[in-house]
Protein backbone atom coordinates (compact mmCIF):
# COMPACT_ATOMS: atom_id res chain seq x y z
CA UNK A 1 0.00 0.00 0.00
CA UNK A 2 3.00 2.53 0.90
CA UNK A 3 3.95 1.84 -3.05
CA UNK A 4 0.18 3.07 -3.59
CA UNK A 5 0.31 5.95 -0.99
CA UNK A 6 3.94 7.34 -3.00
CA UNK A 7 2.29 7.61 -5.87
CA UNK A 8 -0.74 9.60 -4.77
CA UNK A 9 -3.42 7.38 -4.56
CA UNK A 10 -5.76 8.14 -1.14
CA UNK A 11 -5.80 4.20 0.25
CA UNK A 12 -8.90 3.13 2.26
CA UNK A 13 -8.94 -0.20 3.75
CA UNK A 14 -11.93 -2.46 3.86
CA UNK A 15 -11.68 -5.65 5.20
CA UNK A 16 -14.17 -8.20 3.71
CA UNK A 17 -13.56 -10.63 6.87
CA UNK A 18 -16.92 -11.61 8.55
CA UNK A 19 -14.87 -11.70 11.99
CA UNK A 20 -13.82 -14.84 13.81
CA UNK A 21 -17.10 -16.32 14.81
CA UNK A 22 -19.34 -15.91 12.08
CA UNK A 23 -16.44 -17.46 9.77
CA UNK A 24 -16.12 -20.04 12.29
CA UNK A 25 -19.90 -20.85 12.10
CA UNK A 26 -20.04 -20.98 8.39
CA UNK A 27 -16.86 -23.19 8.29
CA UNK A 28 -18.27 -25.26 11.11
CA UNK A 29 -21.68 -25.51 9.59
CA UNK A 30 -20.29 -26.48 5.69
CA UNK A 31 -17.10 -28.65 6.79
CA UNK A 32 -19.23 -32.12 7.00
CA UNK A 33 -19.11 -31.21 2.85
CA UNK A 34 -15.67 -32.08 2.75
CA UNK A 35 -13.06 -34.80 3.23
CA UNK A 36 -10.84 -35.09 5.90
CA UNK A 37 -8.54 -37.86 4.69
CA UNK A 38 -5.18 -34.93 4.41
CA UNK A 39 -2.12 -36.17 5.56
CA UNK A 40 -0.72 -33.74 9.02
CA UNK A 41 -3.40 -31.44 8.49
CA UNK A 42 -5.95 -31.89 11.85
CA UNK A 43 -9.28 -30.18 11.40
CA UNK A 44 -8.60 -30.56 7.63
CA UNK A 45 -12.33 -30.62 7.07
CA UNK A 46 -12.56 -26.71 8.70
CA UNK A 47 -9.38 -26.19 6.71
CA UNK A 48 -11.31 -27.03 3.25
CA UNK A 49 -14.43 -25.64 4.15
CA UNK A 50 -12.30 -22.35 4.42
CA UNK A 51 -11.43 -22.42 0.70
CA UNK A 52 -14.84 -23.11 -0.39
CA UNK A 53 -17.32 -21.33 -2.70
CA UNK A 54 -19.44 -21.00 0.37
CA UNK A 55 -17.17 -18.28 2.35
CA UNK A 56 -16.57 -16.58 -0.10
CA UNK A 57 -20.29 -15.98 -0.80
CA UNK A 58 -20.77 -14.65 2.48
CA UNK A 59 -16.99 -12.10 2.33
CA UNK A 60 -19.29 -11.02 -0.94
CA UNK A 61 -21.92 -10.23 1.21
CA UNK A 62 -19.35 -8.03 3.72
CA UNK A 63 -17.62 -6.67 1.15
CA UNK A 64 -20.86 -5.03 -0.42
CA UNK A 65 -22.23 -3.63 3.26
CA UNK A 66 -18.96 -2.53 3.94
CA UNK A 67 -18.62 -0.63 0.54
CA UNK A 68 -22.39 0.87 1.13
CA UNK A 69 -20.72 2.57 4.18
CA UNK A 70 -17.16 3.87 2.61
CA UNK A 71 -16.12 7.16 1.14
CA UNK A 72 -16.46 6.90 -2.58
CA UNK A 73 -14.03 5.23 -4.36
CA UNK A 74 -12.24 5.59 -7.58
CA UNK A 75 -11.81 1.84 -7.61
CA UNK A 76 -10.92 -1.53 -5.70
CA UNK A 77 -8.20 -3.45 -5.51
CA UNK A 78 -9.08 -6.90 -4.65
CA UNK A 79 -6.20 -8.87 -3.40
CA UNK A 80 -6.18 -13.09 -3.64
CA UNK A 81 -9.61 -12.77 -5.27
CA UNK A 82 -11.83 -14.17 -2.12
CA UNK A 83 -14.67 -12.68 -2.83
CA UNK A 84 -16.98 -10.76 -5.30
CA UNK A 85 -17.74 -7.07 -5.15
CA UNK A 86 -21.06 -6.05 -6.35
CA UNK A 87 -21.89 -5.14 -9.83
CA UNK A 88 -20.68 -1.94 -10.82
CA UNK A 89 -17.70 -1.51 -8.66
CA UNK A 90 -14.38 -0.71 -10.78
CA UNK A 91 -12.39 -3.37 -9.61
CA UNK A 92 -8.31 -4.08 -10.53
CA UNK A 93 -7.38 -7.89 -9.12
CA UNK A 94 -4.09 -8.50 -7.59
CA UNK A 95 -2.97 -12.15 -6.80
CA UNK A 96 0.05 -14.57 -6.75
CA UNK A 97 -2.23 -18.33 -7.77
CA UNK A 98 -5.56 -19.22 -9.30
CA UNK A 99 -7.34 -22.06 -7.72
CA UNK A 100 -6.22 -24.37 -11.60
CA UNK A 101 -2.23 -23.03 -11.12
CA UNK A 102 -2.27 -23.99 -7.29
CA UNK A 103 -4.49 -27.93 -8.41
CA UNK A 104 -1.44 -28.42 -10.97
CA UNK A 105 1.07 -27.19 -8.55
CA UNK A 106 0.08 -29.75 -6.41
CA UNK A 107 -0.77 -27.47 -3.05
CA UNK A 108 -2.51 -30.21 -0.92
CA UNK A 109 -5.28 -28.30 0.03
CA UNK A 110 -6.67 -27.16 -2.91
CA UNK A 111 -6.12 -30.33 -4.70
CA UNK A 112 -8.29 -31.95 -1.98
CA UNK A 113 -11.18 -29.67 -2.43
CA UNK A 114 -14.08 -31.80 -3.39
CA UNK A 115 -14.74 -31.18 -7.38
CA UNK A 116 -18.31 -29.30 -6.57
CA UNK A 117 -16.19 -26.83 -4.38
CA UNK A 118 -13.55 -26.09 -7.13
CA UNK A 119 -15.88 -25.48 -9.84
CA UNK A 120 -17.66 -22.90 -7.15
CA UNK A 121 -14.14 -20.79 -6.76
CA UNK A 122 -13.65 -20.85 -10.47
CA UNK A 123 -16.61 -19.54 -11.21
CA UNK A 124 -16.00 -16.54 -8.33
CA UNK A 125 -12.86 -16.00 -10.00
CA UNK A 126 -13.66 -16.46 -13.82
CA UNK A 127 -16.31 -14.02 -12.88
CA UNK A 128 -13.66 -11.44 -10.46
CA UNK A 129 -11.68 -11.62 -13.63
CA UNK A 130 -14.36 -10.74 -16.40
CA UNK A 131 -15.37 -7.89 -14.65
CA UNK A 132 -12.10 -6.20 -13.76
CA UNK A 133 -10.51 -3.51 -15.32
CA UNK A 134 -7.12 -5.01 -14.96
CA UNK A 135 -6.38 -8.24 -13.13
CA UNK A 136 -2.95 -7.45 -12.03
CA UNK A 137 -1.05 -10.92 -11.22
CA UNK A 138 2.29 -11.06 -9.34
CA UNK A 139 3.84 -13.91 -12.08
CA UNK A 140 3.55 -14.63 -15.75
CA UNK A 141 2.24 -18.09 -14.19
CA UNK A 142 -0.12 -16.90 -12.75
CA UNK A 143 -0.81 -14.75 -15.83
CA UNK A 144 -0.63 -17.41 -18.03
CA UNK A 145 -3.64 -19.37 -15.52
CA UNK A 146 -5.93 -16.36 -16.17
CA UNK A 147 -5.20 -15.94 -19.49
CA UNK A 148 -5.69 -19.88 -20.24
CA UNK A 149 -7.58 -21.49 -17.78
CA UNK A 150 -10.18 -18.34 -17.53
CA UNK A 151 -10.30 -16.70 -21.15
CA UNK A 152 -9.56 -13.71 -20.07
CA UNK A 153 -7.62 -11.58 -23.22
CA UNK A 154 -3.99 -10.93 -22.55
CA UNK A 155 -4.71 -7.45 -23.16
CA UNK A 156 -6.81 -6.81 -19.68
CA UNK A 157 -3.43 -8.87 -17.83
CA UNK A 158 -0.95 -6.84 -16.60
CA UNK A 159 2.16 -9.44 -14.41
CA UNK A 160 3.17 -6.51 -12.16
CA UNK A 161 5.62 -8.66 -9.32
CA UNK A 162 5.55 -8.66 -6.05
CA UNK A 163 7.06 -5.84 -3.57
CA UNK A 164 8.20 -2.68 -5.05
CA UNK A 165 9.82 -3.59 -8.18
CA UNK A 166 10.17 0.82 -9.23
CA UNK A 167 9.73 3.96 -7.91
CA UNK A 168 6.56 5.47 -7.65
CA UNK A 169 5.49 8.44 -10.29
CA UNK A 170 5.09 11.62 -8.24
CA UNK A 171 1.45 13.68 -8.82
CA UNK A 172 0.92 17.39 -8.98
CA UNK A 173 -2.13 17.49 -6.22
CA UNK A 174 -2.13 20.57 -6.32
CA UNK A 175 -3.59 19.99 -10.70
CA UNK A 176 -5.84 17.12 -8.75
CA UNK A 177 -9.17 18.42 -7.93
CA UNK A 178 -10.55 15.34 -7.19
CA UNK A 179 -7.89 13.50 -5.75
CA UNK A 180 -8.10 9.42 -6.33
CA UNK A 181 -9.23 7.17 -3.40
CA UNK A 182 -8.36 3.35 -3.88
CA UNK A 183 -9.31 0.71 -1.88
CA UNK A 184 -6.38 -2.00 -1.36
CA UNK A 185 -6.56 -4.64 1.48
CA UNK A 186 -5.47 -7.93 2.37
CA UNK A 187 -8.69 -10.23 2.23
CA UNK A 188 -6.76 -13.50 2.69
CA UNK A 189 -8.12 -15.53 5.99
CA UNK A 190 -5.93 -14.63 8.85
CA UNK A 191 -4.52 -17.56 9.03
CA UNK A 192 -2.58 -17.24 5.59
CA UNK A 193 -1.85 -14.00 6.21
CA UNK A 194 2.09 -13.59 6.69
């Protein structure tokens, strides 16, 4: 966000997190759904149920009260695509893995998600990525996924790295009437935030 903020952009952080418990119940209540046969994972079952279509459903429904309540914004830049915003919303993605690139890749957890459960992310993604201005991934494999696995035209992908990879371009504010607000958060679960 600092990369953001040097370069003039107003960031306002929204948070699409339901909080603790009401995650907890949702995970709780759709976890029978899934298996729990993965190896040194215990509570493997919450762990999946995490992933699936259904949270993400409900971090659509936060995302789209919490917007109804924040300044306006120029646009939204939703980071690890966990969610949908509503209709309407310029939106820019950012994000290092597409639920096909991580199944190929092997990561354990998403190549345990029951086949129902996968076809629900894609869809939340294909659809992220069809409406976005921009989807903005950190590799060309992850471009490649979007481009590929989602039809997305290579025009509207944009492989942009991770961390600050230039210097920002100062603004004239002072020229900026209407200076630009963006929205950039961190919407991963806390517990694969780093």
């Amino acid at each position: 966000m600092r990369g953001l903020r040097e370069a003039g952009a107003e960031v306002v952080p929204i948070d699409s997190s339901p909080g603790r418990a009401i995650e907890a119940i949702v995970r709780a209540a759709v976890a029978p759904a899934y298996p729990s046969d993965i190896p040194r994972h215990p509570g493997r079952s919450l762990l999946l149920a995490q992933m699936g279509p259904e949270l993400a459903k409900v971090r659509s429904r936060v995302l789209a009260r919490r917007l109804r309540s924040a300044p306006p914004l120029d646009a939204l830049v939703l980071i690890n695509a966990l969610c949908l915003p509503p209709r309407g919303v310029r939106v820019t993605t950012f994000e290092d893995m597409t639920v096909p690139l991580a199944r190929r890749l092997g990561y354990p957890l998403w190549t345990a998600l029951p086949q129902r459960a996968v076809r629900g992310r894609m869809r939340i993604q294909q659809e992220l990525y069809r409406r976005a201005v921009v989807c903005c991934p950190a590799t060309r494999f992850a471009a490649d996924s979007i481009e590929a696995d989602y039809g997305i035209p290579a025009s509207k992908v944009s492989v942009i790295g991770l961390g600050r990879n230039h210097e920002a371009e100062a603004r004239d504010r002072d020229r900026d009437e209407n200076p630009n607000k963006l929205l950039a958060r961190d919407l991963r679960p806390p517990a694969e935030q780093s």
